[in-house]
Protein backbone atom coordinates (compact mmCIF):
# COMPACT_ATOMS: atom_id res chain seq x y z
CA UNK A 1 47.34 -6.48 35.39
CA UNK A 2 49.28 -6.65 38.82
CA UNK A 3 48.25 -8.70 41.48
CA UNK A 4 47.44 -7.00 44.47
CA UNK A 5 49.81 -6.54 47.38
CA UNK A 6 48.10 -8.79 49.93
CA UNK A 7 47.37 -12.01 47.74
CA UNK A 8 50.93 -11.65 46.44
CA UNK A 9 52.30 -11.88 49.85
CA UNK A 10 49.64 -14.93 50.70
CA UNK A 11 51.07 -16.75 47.18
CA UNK A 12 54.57 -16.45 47.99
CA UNK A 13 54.06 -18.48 51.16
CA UNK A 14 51.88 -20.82 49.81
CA UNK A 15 54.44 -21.43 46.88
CA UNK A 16 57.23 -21.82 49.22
CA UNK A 17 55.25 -24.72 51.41
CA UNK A 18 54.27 -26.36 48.01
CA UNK A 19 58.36 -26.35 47.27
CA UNK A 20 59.08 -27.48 50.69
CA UNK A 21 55.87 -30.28 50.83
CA UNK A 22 57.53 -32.91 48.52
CA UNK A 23 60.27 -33.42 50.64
CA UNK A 24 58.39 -33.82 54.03
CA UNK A 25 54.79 -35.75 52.27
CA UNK A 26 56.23 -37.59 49.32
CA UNK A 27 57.40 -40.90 49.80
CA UNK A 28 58.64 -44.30 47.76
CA UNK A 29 55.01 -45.07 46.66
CA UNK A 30 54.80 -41.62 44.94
CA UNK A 31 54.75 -41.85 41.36
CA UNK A 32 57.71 -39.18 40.28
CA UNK A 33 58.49 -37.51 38.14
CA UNK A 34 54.78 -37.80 37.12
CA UNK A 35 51.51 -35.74 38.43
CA UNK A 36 53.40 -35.26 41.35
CA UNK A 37 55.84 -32.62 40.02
CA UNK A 38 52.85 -30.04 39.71
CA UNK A 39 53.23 -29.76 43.48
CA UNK A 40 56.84 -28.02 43.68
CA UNK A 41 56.76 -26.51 40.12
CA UNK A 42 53.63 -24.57 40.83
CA UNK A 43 54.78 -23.87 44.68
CA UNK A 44 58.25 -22.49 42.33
CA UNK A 45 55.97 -20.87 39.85
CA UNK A 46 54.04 -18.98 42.92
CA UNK A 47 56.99 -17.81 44.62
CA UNK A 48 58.36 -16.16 41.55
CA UNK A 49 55.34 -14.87 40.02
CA UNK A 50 53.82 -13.41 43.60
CA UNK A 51 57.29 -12.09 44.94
CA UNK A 52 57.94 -10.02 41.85
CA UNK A 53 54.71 -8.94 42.46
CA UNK A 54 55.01 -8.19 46.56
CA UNK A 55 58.93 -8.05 46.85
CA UNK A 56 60.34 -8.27 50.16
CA UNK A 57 56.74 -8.14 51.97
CA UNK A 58 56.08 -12.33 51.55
CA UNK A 59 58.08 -15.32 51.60
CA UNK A 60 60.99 -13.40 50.71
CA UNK A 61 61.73 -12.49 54.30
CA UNK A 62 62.71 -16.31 54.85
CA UNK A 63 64.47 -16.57 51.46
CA UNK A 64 66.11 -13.16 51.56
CA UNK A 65 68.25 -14.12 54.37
CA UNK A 66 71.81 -14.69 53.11
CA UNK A 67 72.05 -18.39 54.24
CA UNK A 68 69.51 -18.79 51.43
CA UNK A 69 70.92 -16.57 49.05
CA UNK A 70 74.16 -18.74 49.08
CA UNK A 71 72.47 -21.95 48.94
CA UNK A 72 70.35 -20.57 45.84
CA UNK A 73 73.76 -19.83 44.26
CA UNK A 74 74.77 -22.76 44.64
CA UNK A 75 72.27 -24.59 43.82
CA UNK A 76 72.50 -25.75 40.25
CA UNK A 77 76.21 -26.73 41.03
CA UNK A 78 74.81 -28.62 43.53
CA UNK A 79 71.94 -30.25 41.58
CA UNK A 80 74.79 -31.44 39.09
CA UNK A 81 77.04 -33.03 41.20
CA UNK A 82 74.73 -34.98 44.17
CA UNK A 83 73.39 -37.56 41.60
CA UNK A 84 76.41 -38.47 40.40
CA UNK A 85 77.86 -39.23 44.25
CA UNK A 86 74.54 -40.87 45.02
CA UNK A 87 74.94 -43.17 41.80
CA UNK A 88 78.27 -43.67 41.93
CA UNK A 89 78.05 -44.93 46.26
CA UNK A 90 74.85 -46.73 45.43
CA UNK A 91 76.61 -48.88 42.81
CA UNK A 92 79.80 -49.10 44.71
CA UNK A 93 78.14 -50.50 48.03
CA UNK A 94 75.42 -52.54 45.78
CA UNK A 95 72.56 -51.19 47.26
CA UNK A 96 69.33 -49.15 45.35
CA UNK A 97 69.23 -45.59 45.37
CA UNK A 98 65.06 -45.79 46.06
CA UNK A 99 66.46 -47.53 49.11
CA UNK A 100 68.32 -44.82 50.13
CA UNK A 101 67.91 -43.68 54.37
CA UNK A 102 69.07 -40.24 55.73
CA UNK A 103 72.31 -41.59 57.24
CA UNK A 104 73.38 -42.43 54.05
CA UNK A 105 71.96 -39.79 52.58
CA UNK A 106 72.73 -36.52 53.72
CA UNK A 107 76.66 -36.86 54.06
CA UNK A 108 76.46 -37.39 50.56
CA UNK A 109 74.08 -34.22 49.79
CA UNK A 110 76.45 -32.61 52.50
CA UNK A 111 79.31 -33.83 50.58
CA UNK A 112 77.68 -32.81 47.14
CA UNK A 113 76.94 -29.28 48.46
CA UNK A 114 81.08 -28.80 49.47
CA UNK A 115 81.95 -29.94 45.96
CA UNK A 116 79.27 -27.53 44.58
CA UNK A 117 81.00 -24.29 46.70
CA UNK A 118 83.98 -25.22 45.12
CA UNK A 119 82.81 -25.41 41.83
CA UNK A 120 81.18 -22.51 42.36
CA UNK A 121 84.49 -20.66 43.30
CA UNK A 122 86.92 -21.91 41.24
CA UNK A 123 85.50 -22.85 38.14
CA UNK A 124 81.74 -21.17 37.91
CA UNK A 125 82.77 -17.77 38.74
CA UNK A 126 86.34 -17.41 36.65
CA UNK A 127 84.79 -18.66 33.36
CA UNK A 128 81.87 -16.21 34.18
CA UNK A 129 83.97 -13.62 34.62
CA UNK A 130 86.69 -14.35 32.52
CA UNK A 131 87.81 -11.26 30.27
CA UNK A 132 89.16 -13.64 27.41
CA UNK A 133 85.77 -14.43 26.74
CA UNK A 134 84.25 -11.12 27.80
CA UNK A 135 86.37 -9.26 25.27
CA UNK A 136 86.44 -12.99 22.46
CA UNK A 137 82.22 -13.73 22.35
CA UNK A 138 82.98 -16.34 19.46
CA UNK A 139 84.86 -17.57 22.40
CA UNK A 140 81.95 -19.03 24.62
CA UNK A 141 80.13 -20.62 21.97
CA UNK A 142 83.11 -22.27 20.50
CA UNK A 143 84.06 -23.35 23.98
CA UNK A 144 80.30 -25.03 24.32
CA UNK A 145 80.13 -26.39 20.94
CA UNK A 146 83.61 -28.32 21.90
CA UNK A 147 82.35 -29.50 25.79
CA UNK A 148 79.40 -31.47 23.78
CA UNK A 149 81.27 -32.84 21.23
CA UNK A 150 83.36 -34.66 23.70
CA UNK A 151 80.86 -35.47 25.81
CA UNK A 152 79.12 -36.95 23.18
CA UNK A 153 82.41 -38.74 21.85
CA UNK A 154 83.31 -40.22 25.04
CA UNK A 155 79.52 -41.20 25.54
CA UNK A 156 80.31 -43.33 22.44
CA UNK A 157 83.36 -43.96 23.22
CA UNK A 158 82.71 -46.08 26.23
């Protein structure tokens, strides 16, 4: 069953203002993760579901632009490395995380987002395109299997 054209385009928009809602409505009294996570998973769920369904005719003329396309390539390289920095300078200067203000804030995710580029570049993209372990698949899994163990041995470890 496809969804038709017109409440495609309709979902994709109202999927991309439950994404963006969180971050403008939520505040420290919201309970989250908890109930509250329905709001940007199914605003996430609706954008994907409604733009494969209406491609390029919804909210995919805002998130088609390339500034977005680069952000959404770096964004899981970003999602790993700003709560680390925010961790790491809320224990340093002693102060809570919950307590965090923009000023603080946002050089941080600005700071996170740099590291994530680089990332990105220099280690993301050669291991993903690496022809040793293009042309060696027992390779990658090998690799993996040896990245947990020592993260789990250093875990113990210290």
């Amino acid at each position: 069953v496809r969804l038709p054209t017109k409440v495609a385009r309709v979902g994709t928009w109202i999927g991309l203002i439950l994404c963006v809602l969180p971050a403008v409505v939520f505040s420290l009294r919201t309970v989250y993760p908890g109930s509250a996570v329905v709001v940007p998973v199914v605003g996430a769920a609706l954008v994907i579901a409604c733009g494969t369904a209406a491609p390029n005719r919804g909210a995919e003329v805002v998130l088609g632009r390339s500034v977005f396309q680069h952000l959404g390539r770096w964004s899981y390289s970003w999602y790993l490395w700003h709560w680390p920095l925010l961790v790491f300078w809320y224990t340093w200067s002693k102060t809570s995380v919950v307590q965090a203000d923009l000023t603080r804030t946002l050089p941080l995710a600005g700071l996170a987002l740099g590291l994530a580029v680089l990332s990105y570049r220099f280690v993301e993209n050669p291991i993903r395109r690496s022809t040793f372990l293009i042309e060696r698949q027992w390779a990658t899994p090998l690799g993996a299997g040896l990245l947990i163990g020592s993260c789990f041995a250093l875990t113990y470890a210290f």
